[in-house]
C-alpha atoms as a PDB file:
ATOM      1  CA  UNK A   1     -19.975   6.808  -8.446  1.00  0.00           C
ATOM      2  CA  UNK A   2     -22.277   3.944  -7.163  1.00  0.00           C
ATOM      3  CA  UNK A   3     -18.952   1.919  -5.920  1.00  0.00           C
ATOM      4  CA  UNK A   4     -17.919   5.120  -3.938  1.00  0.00           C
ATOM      5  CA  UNK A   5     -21.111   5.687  -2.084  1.00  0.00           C
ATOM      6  CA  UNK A   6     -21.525   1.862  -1.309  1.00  0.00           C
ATOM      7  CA  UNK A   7     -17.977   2.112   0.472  1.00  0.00           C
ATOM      8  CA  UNK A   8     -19.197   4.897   2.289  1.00  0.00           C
ATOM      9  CA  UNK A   9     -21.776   2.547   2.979  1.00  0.00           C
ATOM     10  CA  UNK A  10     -19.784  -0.069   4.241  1.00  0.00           C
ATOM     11  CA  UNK A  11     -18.954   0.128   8.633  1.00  0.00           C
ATOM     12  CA  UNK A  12     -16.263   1.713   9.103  1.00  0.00           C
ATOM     13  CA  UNK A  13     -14.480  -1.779  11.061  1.00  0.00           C
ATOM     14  CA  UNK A  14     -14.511  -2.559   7.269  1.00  0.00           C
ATOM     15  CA  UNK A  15     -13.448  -0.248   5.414  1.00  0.00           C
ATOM     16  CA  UNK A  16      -9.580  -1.262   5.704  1.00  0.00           C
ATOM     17  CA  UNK A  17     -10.686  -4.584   3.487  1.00  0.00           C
ATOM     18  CA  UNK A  18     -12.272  -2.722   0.829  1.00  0.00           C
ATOM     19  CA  UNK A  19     -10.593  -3.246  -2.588  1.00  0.00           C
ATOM     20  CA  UNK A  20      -7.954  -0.324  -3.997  1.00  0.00           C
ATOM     21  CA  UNK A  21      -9.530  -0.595  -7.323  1.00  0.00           C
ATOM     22  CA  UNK A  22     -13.469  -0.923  -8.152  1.00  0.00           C
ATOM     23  CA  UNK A  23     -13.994  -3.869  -9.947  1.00  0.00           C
ATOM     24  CA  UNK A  24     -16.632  -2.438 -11.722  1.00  0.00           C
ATOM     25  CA  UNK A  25     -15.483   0.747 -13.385  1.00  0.00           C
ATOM     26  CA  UNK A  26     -11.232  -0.261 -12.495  1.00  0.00           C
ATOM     27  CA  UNK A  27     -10.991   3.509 -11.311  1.00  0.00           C
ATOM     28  CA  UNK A  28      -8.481   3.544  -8.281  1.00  0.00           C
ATOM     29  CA  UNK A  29     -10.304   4.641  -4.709  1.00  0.00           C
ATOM     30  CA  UNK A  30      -9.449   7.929  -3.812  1.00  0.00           C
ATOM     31  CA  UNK A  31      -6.599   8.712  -1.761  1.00  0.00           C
ATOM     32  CA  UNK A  32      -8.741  10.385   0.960  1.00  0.00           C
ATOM     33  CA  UNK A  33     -10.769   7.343   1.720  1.00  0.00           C
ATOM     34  CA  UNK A  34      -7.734   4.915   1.927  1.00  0.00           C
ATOM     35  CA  UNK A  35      -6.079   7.323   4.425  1.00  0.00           C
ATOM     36  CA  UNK A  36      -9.263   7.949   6.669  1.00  0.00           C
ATOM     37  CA  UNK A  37      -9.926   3.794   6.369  1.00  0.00           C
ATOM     38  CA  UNK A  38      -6.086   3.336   7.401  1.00  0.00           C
ATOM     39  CA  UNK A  39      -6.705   6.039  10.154  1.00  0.00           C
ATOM     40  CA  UNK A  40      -9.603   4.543  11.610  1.00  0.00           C
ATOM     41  CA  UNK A  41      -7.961   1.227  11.982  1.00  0.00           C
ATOM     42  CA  UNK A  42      -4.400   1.782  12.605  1.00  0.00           C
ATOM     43  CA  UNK A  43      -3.501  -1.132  14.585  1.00  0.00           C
ATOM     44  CA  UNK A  44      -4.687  -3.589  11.295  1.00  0.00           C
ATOM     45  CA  UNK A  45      -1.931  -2.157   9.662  1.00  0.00           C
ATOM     46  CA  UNK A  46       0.853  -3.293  11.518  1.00  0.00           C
ATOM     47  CA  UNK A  47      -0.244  -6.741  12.723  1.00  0.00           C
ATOM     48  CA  UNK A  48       2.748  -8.779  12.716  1.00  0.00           C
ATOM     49  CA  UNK A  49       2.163 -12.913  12.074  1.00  0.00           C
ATOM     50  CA  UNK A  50       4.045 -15.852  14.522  1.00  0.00           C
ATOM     51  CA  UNK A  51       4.576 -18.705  13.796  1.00  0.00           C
ATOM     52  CA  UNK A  52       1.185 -21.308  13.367  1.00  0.00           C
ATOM     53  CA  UNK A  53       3.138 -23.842  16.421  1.00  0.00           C
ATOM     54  CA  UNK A  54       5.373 -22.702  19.294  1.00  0.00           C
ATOM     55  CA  UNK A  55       9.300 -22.769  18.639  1.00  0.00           C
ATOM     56  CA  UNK A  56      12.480 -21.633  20.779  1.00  0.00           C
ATOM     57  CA  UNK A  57      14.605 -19.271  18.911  1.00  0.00           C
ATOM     58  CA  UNK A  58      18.167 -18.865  20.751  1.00  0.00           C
ATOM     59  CA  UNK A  59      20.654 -16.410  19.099  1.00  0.00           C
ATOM     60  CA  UNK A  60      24.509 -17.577  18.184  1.00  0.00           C
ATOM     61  CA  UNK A  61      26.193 -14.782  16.890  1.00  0.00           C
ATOM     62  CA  UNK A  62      25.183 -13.964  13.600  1.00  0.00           C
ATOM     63  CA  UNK A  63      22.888 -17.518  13.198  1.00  0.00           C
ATOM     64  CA  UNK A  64      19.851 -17.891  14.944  1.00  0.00           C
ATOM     65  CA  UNK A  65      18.629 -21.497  15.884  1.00  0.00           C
ATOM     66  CA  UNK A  66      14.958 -22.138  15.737  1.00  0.00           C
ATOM     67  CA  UNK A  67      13.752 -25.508  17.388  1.00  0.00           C
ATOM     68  CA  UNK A  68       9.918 -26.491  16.543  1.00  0.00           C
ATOM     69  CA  UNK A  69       8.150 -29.624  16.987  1.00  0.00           C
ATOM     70  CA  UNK A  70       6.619 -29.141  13.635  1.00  0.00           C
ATOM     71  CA  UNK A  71       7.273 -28.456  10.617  1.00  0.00           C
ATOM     72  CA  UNK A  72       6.097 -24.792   9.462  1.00  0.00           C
ATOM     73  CA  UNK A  73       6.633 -21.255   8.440  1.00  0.00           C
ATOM     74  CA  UNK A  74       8.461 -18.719  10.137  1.00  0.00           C
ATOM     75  CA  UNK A  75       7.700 -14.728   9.013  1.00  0.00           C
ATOM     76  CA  UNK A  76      10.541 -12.358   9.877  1.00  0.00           C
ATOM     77  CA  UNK A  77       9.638  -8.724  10.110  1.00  0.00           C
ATOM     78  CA  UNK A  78      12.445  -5.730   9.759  1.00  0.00           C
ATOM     79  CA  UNK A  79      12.729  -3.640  12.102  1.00  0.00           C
ATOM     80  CA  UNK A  80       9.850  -1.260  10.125  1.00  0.00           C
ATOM     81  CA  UNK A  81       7.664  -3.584  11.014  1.00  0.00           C
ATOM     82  CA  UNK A  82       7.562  -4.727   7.152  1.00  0.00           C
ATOM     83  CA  UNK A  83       7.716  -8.818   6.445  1.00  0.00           C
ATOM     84  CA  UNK A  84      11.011  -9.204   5.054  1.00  0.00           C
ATOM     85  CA  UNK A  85      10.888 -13.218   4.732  1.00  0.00           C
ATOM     86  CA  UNK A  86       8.959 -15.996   5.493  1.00  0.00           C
ATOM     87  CA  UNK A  87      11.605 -19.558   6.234  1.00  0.00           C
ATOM     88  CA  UNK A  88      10.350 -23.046   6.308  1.00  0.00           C
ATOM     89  CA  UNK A  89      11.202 -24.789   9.269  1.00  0.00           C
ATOM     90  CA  UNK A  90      11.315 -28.838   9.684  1.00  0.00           C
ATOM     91  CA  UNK A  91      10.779 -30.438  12.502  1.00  0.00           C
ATOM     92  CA  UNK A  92      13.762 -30.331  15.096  1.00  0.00           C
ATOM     93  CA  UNK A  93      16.433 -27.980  14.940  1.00  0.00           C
ATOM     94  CA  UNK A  94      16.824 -25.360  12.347  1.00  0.00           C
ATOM     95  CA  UNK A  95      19.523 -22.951  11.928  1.00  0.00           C
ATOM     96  CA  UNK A  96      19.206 -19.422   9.785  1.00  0.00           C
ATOM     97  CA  UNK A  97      21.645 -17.794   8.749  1.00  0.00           C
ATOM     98  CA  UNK A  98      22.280 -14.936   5.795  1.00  0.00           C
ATOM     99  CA  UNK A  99      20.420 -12.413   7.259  1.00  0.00           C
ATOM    100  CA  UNK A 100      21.549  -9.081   6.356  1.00  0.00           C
ATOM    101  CA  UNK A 101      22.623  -6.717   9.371  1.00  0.00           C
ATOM    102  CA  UNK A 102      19.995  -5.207  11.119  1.00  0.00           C
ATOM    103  CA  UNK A 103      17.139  -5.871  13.836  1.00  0.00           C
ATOM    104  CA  UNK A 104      14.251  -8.492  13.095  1.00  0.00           C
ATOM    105  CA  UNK A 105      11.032  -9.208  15.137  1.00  0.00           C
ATOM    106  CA  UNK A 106      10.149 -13.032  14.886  1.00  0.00           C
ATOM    107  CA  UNK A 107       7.403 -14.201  16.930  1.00  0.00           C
ATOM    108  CA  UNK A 108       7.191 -10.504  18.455  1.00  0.00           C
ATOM    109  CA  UNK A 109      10.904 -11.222  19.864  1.00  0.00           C
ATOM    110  CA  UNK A 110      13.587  -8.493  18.434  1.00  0.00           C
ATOM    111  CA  UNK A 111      16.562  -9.760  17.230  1.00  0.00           C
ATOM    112  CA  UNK A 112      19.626  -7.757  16.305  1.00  0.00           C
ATOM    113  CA  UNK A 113      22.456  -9.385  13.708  1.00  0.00           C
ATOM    114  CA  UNK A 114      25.699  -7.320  13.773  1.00  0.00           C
END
C-alpha cells in the first residue's frame, strides 16, 4: 500500500522508470498504472539507439557493409521497432550478413533484406 501511493507520488515524467515489482512487499504494480505511465510517455517507449560513433552503412544485396572509424556496437531494430541484435564492429570495414528476411532500422535508416 505505502509503495503504491509513493508512485502516485512520484511526477508523472517518472513514472515510466518506476520498478514492475515493489521491492518491498515483491507484489507486481498494477496493470492500470503501467498502462497510464506508458500512456503518458509514449515516445520513451520506442526510442531506438545508434550507434555511439558515426559509420556508413551501404547495402549489397543481401550483406550490408558498415564502415566506422571505431570500433563499437551496432543495435539493429525489426521493423516493430523491437532490438533484434546488437553487432560489434572493428574499426574499418565490416560486412553483416545472416540476417533473416525482413526490414531493419539501423541508425534510424530502414533497410530491407529480400
Amino acid at each position: 500500500m505505502l509503495s503504491m501511493l509513493a508512485l502516485l507520488l512520484v511526477p508523472q515524467t517518472m513514472r515510466a522508470d518506476a520498478q514492475r515489482r515493489d521491492s518491498t512487499t515483491h507484489k507486481t504494480l498494477t496493470t492500470e498504472l503501467r498502462l497510464q505511465a506508458q500512456h503518458e510517455l509514449p515516445d520513451m517507449r520506442h526510442r531506438m539507439l545508434s550507434s555511439a560513433q558515426p559509420v556508413e552503412i551501404r547495402q549489397q544485396g543481401r550483406y550490408l557493409c558498415v564502415t566506422s572509424r571505431h570500433a563499437q556496437l551496432l543495435p539493429v531494430y525489426s521493423a516493430s521497432g523491437t532490438l533484434y541484435s546488437s553487432f560489434r564492429l572493428s574499426k574499418g570495414t565490416n560486412w553483416l550478413n545472416g540476417l533473416p528476411r525482413g526490414s531493419y532500422f539501423i541508425n534510424n535508416r530502414k533497410f530491407t533484406i529480400n
